[in-house]
PDB file of N, CA and C in Angstrom:
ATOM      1  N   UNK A   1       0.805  -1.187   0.000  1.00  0.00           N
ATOM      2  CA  UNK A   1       0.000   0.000   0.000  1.00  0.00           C
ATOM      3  C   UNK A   1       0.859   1.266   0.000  1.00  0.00           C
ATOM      4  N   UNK A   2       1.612   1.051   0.697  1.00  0.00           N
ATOM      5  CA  UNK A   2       2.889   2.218   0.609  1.00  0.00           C
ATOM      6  C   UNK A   2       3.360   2.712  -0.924  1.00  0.00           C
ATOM      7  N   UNK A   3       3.859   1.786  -1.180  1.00  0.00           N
ATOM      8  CA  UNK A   3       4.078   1.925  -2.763  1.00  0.00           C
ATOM      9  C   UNK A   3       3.552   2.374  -3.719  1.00  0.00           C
ATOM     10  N   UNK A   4       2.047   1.986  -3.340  1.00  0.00           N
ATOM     11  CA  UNK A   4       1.341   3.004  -4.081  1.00  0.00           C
ATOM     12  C   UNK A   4       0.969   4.131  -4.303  1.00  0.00           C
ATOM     13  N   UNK A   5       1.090   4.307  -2.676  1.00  0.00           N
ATOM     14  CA  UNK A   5       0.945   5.759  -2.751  1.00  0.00           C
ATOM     15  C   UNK A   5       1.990   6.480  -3.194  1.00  0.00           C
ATOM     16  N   UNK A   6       3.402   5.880  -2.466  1.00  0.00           N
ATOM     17  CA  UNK A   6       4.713   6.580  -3.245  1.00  0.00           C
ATOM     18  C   UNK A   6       4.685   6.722  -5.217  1.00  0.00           C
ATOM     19  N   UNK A   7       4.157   5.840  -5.753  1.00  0.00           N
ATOM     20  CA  UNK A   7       4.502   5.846  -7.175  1.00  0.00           C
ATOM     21  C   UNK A   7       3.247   7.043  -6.993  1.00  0.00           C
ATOM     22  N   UNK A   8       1.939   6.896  -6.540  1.00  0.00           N
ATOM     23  CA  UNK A   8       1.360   8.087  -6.657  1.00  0.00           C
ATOM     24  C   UNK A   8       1.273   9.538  -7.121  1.00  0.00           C
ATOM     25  N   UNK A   9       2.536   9.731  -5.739  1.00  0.00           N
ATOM     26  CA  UNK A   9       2.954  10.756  -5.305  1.00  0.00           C
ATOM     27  C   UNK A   9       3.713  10.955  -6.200  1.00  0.00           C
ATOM     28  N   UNK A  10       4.788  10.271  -6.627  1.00  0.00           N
ATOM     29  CA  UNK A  10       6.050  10.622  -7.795  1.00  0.00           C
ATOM     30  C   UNK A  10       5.253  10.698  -9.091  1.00  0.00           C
ATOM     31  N   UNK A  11       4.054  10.091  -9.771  1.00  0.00           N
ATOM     32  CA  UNK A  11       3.365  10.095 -10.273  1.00  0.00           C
ATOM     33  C   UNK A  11       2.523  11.763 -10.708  1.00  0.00           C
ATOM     34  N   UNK A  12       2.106  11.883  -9.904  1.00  0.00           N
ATOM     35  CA  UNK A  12       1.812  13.210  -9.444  1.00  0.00           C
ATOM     36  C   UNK A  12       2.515  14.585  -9.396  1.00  0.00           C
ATOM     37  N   UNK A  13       4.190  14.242  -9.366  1.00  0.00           N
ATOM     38  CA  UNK A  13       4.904  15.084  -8.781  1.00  0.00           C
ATOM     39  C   UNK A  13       6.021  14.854 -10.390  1.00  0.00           C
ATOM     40  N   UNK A  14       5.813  14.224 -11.097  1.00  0.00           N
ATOM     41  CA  UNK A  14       6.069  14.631 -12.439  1.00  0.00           C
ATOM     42  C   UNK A  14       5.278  14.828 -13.537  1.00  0.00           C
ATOM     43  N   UNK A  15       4.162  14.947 -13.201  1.00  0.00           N
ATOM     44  CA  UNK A  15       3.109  15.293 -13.808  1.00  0.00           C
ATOM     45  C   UNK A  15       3.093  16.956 -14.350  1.00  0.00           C
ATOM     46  N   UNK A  16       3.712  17.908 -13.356  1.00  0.00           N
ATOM     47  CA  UNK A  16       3.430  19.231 -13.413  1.00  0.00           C
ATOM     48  C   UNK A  16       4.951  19.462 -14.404  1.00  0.00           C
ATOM     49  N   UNK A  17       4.455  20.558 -15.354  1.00  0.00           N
ATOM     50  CA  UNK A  17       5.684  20.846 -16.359  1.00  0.00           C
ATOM     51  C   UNK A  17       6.698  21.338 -15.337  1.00  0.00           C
ATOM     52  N   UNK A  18       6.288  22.588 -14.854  1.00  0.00           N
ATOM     53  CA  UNK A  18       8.106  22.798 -13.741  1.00  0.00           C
ATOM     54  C   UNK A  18       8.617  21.898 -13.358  1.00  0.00           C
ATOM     55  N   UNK A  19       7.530  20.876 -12.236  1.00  0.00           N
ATOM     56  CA  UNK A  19       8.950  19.837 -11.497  1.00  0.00           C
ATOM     57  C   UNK A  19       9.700  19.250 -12.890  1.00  0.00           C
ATOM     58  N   UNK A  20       9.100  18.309 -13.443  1.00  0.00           N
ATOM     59  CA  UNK A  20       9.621  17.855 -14.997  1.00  0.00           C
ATOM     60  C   UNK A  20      10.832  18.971 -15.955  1.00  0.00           C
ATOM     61  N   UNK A  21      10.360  19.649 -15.384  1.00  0.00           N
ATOM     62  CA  UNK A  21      11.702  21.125 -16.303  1.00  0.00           C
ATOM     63  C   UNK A  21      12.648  21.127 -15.284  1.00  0.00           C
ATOM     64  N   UNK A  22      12.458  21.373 -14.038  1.00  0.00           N
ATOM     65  CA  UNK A  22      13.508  21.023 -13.004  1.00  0.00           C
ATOM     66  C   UNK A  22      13.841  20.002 -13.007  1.00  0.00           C
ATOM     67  N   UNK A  23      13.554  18.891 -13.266  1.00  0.00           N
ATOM     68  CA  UNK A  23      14.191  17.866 -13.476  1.00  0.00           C
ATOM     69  C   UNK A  23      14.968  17.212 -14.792  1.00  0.00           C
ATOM     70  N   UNK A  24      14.782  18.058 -15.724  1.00  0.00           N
ATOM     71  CA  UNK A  24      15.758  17.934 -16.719  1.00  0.00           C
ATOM     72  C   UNK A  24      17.128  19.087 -16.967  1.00  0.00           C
ATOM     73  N   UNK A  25      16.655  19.792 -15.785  1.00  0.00           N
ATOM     74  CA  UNK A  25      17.570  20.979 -15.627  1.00  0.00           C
ATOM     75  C   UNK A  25      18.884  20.304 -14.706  1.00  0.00           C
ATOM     76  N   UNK A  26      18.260  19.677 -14.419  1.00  0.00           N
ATOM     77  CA  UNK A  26      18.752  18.901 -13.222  1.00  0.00           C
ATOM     78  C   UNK A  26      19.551  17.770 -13.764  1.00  0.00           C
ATOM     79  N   UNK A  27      19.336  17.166 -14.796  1.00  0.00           N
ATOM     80  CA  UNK A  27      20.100  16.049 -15.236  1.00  0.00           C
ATOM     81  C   UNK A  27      21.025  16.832 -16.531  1.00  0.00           C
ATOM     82  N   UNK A  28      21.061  17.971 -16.768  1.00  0.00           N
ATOM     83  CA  UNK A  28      21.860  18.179 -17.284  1.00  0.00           C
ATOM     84  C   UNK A  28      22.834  19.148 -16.558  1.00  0.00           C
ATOM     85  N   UNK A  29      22.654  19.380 -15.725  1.00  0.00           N
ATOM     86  CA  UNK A  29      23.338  20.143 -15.031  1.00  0.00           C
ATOM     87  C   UNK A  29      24.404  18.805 -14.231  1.00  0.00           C
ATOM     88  N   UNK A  30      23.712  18.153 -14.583  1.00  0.00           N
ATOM     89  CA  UNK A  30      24.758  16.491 -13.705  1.00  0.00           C
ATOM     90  C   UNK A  30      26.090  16.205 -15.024  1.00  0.00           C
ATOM     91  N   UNK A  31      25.318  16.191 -15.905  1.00  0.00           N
ATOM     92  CA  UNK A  31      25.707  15.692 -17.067  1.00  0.00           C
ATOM     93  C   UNK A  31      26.966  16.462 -17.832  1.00  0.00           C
ATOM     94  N   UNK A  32      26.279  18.240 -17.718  1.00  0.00           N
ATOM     95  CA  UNK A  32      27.493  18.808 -17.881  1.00  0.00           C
ATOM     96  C   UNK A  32      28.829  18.953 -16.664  1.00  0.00           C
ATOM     97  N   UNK A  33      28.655  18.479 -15.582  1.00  0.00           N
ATOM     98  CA  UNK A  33      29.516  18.823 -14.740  1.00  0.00           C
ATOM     99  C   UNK A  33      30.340  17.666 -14.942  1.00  0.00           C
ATOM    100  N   UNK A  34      29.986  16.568 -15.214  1.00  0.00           N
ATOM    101  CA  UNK A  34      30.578  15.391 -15.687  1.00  0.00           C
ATOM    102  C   UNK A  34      31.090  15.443 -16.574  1.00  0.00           C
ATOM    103  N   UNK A  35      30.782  16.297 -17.898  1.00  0.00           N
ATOM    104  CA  UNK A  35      31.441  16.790 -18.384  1.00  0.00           C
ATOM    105  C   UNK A  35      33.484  17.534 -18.462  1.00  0.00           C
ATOM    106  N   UNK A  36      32.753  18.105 -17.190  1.00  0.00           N
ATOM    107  CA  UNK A  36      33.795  19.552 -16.868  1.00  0.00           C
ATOM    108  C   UNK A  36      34.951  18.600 -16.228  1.00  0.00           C
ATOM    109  N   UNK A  37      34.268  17.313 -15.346  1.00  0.00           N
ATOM    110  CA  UNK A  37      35.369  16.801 -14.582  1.00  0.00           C
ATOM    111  C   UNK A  37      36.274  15.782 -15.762  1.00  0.00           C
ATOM    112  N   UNK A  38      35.762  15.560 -16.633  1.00  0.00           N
ATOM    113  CA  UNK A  38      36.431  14.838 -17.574  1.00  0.00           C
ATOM    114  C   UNK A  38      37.381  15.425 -18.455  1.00  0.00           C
ATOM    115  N   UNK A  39      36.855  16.846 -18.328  1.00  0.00           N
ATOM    116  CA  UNK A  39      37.727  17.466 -19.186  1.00  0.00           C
ATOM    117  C   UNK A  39      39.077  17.920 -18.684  1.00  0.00           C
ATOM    118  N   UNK A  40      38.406  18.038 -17.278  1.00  0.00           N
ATOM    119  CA  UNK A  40      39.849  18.530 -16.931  1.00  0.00           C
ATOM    120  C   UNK A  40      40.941  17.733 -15.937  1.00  0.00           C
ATOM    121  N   UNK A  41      40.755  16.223 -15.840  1.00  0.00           N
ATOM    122  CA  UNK A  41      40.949  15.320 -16.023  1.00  0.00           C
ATOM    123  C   UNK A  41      42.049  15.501 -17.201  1.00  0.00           C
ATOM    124  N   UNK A  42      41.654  15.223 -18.270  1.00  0.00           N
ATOM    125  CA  UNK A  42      41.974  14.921 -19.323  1.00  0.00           C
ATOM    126  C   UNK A  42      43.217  16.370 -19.598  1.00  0.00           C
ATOM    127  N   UNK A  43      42.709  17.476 -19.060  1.00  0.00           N
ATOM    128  CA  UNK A  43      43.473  18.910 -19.463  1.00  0.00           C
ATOM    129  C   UNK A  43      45.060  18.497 -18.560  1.00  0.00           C
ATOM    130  N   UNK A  44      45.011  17.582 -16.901  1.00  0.00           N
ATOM    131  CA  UNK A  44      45.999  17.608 -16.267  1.00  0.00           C
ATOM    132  C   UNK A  44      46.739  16.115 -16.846  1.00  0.00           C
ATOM    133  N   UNK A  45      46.194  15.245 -17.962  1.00  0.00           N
ATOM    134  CA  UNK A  45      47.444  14.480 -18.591  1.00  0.00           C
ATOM    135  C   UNK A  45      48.142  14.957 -19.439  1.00  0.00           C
ATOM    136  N   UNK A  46      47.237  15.465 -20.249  1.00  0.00           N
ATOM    137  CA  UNK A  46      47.551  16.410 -21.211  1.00  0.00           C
ATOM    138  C   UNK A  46      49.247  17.404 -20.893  1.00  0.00           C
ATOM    139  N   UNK A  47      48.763  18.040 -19.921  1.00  0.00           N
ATOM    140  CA  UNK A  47      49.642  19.158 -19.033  1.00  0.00           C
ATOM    141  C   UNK A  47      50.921  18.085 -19.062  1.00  0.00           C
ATOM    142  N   UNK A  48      50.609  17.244 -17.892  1.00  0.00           N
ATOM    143  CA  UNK A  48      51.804  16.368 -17.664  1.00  0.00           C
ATOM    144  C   UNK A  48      52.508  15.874 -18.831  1.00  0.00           C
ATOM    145  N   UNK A  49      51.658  15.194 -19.634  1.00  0.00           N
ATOM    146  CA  UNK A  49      52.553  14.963 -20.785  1.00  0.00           C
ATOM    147  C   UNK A  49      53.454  15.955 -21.544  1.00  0.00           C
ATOM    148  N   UNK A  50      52.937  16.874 -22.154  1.00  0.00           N
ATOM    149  CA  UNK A  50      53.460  18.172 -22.476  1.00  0.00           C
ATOM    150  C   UNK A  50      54.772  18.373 -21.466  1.00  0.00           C
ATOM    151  N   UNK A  51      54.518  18.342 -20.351  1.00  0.00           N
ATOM    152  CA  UNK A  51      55.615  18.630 -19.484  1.00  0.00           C
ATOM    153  C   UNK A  51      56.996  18.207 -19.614  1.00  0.00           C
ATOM    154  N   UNK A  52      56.640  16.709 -19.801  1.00  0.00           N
ATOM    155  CA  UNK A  52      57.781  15.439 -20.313  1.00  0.00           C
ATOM    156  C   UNK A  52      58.588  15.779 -21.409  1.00  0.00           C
ATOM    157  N   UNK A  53      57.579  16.077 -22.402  1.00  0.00           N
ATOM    158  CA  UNK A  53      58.236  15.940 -23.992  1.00  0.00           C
ATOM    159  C   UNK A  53      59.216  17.388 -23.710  1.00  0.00           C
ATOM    160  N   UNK A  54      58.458  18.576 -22.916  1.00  0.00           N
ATOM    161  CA  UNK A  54      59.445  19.607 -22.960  1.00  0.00           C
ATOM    162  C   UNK A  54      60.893  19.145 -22.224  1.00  0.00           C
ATOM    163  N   UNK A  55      61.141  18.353 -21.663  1.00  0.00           N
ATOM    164  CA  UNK A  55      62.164  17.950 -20.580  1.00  0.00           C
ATOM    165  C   UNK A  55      63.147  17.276 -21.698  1.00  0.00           C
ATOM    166  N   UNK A  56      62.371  16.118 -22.475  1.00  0.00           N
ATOM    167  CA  UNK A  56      62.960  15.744 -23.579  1.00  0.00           C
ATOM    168  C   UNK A  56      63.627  16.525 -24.711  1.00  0.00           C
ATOM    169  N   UNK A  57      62.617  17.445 -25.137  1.00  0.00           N
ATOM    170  CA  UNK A  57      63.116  18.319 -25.943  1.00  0.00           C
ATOM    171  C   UNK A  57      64.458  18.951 -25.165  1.00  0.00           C
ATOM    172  N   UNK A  58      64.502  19.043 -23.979  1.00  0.00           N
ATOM    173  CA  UNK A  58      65.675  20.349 -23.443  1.00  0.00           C
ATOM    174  C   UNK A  58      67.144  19.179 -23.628  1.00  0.00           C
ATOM    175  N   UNK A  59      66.914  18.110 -23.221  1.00  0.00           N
ATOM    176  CA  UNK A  59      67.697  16.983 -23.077  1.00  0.00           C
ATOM    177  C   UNK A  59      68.616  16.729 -24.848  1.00  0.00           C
ATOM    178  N   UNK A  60      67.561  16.582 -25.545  1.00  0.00           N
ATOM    179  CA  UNK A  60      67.662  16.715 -26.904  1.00  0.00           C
ATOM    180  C   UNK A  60      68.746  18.082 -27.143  1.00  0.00           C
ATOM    181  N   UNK A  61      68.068  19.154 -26.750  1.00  0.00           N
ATOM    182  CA  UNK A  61      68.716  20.534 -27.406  1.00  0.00           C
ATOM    183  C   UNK A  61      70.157  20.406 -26.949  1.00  0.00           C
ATOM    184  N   UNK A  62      70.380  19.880 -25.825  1.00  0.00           N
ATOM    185  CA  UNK A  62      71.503  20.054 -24.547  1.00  0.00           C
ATOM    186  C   UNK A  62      72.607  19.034 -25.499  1.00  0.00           C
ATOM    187  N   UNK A  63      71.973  17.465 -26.195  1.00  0.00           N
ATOM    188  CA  UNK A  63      72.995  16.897 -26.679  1.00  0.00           C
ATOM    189  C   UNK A  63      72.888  17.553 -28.256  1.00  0.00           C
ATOM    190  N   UNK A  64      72.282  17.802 -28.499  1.00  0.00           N
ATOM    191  CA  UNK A  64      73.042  18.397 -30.029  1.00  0.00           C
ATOM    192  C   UNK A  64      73.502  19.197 -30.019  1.00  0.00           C
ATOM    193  N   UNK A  65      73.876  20.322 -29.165  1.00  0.00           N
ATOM    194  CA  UNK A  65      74.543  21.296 -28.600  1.00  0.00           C
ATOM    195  C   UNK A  65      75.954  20.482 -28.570  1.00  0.00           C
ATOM    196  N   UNK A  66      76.617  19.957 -27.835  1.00  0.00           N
ATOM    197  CA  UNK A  66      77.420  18.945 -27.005  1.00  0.00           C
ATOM    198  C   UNK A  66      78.284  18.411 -28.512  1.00  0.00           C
ATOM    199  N   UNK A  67      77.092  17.198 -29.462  1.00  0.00           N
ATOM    200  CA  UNK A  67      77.482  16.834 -30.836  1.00  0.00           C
ATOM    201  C   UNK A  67      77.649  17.613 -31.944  1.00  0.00           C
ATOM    202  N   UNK A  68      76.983  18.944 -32.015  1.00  0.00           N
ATOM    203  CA  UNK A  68      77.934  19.971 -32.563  1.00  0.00           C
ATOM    204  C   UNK A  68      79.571  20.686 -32.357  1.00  0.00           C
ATOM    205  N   UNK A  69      79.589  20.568 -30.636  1.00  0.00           N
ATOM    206  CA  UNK A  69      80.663  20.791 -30.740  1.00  0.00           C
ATOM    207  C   UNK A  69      82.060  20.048 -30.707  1.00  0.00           C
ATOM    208  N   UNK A  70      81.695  18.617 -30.654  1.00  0.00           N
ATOM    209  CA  UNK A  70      82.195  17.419 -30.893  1.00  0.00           C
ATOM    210  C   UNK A  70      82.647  17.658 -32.392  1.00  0.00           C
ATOM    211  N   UNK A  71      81.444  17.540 -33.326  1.00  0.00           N
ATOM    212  CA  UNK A  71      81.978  17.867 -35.403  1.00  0.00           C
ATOM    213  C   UNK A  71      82.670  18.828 -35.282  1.00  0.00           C
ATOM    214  N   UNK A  72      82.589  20.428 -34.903  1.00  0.00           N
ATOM    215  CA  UNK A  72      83.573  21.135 -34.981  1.00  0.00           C
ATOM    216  C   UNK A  72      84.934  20.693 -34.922  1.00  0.00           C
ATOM    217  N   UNK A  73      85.233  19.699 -33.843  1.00  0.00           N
ATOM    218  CA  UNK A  73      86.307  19.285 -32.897  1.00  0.00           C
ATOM    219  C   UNK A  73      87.312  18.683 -34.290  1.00  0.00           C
ATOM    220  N   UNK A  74      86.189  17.586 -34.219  1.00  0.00           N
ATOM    221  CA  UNK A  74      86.902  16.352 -35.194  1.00  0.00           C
ATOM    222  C   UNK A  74      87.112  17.062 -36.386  1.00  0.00           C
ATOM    223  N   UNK A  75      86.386  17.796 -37.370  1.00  0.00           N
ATOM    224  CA  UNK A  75      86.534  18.016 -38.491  1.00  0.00           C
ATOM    225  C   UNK A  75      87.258  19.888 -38.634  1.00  0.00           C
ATOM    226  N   UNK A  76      88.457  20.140 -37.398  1.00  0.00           N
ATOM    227  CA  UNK A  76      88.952  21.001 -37.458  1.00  0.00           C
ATOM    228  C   UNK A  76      89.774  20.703 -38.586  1.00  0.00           C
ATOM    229  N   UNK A  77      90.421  21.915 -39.493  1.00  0.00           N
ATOM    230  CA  UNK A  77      91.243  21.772 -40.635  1.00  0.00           C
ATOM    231  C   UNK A  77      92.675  21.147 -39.853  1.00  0.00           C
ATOM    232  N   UNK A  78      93.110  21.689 -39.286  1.00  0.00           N
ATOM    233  CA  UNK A  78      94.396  21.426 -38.470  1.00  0.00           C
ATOM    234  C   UNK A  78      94.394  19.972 -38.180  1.00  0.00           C
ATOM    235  N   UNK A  79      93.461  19.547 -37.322  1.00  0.00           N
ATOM    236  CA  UNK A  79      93.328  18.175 -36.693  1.00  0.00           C
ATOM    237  C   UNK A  79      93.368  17.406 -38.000  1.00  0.00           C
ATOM    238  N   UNK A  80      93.058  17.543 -39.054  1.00  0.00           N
ATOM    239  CA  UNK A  80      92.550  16.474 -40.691  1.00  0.00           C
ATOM    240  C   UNK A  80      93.782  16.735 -40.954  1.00  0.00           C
ATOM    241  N   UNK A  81      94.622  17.626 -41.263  1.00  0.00           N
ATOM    242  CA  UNK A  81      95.777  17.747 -42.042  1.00  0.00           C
ATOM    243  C   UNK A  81      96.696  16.886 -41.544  1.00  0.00           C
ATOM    244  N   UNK A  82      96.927  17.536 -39.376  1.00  0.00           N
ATOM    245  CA  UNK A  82      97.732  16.251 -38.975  1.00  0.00           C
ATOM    246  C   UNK A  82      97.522  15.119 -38.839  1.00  0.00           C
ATOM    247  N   UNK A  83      96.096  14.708 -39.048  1.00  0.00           N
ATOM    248  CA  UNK A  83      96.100  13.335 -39.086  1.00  0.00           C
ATOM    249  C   UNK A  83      96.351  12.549 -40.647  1.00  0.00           C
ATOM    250  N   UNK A  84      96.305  13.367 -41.677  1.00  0.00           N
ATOM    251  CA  UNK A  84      96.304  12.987 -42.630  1.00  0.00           C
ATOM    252  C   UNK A  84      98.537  12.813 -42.856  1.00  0.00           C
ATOM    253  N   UNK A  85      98.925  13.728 -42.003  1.00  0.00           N
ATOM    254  CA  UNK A  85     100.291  13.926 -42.394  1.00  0.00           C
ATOM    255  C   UNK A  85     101.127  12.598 -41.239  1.00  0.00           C
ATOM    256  N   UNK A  86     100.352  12.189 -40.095  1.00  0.00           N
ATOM    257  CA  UNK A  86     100.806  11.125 -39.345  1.00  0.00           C
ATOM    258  C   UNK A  86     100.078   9.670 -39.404  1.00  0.00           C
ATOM    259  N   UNK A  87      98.864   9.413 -39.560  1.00  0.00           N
ATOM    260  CA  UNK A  87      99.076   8.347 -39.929  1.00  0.00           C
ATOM    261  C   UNK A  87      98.519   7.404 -41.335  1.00  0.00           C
ATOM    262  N   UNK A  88      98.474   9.212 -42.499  1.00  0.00           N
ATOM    263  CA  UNK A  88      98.385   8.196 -43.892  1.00  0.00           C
ATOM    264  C   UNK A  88      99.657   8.612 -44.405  1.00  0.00           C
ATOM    265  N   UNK A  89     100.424   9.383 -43.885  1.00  0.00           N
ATOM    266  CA  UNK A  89     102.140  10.004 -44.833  1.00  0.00           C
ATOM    267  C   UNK A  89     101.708  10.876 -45.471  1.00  0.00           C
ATOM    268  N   UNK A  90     100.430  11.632 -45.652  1.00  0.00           N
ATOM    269  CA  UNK A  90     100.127  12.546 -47.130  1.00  0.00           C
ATOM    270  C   UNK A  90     101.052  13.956 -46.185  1.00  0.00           C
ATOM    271  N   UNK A  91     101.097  14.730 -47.599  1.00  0.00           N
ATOM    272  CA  UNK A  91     101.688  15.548 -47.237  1.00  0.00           C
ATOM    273  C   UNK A  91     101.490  16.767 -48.535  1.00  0.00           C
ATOM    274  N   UNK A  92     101.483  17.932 -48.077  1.00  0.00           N
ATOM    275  CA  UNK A  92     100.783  18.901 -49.198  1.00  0.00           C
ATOM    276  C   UNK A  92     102.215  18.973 -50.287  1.00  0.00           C
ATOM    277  N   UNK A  93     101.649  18.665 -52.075  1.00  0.00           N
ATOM    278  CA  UNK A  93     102.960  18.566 -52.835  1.00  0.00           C
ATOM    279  C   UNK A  93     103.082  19.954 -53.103  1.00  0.00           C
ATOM    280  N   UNK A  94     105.126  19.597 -53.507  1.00  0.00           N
ATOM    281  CA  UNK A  94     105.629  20.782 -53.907  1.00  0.00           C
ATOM    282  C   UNK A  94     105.044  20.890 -55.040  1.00  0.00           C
ATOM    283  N   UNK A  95     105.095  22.447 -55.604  1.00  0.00           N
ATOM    284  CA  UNK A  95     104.954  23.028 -56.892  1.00  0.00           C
ATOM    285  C   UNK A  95     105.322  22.386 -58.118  1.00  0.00           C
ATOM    286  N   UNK A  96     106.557  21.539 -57.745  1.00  0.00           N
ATOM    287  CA  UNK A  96     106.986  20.843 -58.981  1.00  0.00           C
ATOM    288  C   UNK A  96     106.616  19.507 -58.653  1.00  0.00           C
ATOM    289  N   UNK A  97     105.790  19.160 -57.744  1.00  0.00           N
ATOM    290  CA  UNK A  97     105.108  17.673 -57.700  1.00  0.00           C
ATOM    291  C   UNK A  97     103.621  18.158 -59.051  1.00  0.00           C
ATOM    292  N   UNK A  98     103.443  19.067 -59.098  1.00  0.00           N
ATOM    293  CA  UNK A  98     101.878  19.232 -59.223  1.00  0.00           C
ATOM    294  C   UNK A  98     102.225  19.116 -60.790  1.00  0.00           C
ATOM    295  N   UNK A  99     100.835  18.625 -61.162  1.00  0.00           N
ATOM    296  CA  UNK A  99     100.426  18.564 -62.617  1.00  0.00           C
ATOM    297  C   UNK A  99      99.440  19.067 -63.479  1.00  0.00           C
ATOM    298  N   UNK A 100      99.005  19.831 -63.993  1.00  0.00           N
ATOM    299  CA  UNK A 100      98.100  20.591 -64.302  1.00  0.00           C
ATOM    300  C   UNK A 100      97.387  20.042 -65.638  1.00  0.00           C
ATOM    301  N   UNK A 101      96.038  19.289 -65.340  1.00  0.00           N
ATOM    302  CA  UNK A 101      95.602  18.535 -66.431  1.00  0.00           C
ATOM    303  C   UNK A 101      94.560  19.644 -67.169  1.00  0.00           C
ATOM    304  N   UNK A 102      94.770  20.074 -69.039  1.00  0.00           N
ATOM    305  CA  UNK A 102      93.931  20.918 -68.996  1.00  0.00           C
ATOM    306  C   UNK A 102      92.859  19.863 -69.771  1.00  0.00           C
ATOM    307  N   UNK A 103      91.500  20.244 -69.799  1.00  0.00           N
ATOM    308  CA  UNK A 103      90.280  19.954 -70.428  1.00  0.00           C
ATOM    309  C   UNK A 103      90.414  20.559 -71.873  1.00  0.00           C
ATOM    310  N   UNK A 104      90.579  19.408 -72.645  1.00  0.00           N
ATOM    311  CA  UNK A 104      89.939  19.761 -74.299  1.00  0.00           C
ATOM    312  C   UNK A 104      89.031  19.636 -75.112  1.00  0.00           C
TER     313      UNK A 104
END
């Protein structure tokens, strides 16, 4: 008997357009907030991730920085010449070594 009267009552009590408008005001107001928490949720992996890749990127900048100045190192003119003059024997020829091939 209870029950009945309760479905009654709820019966009754969505019957009238306001409660029924309040009550869809009401489920979207759930719906968008569920919304909001998802989003921003989603805004603080987002963040974090971003965070990472910048750390990476700096890590990155820091060694090609480092391997640039490594190529400078190795491919100084000086350093190629003496290595070319100690351990292949080359050595820059005299004037009268040279041969001058012309194109005909």
């Amino acid at each position: 008997m209870k029950s009945d009267s309760l479905m009654t009552l709820c019966f009754s009590w969505f019957s009238k357009k306001e409660h029924l408008a309040v009550l869809f005001v009401a489920f979207f107001v759930f719906v968008s907030s569920m919304g909001v928490i998802n989003a921003s949720f989603l805004t603080r992996q987002k963040y974090a991730s971003l965070q990472k890749l910048q750390q990476k990127e700096d890590e990155l900048d820091s060694e090609y920085g480092r391997l640039l100045l490594e190529h400078s190192a190795w491919a100084n003119y000086i350093r190629v010449e003496k290595l070319a003059g100690d351990e292949l024997h080359m050595s820059v020829p005299l004037t009268e070594e040279m041969v001058i091939v012309q194109n005909n």
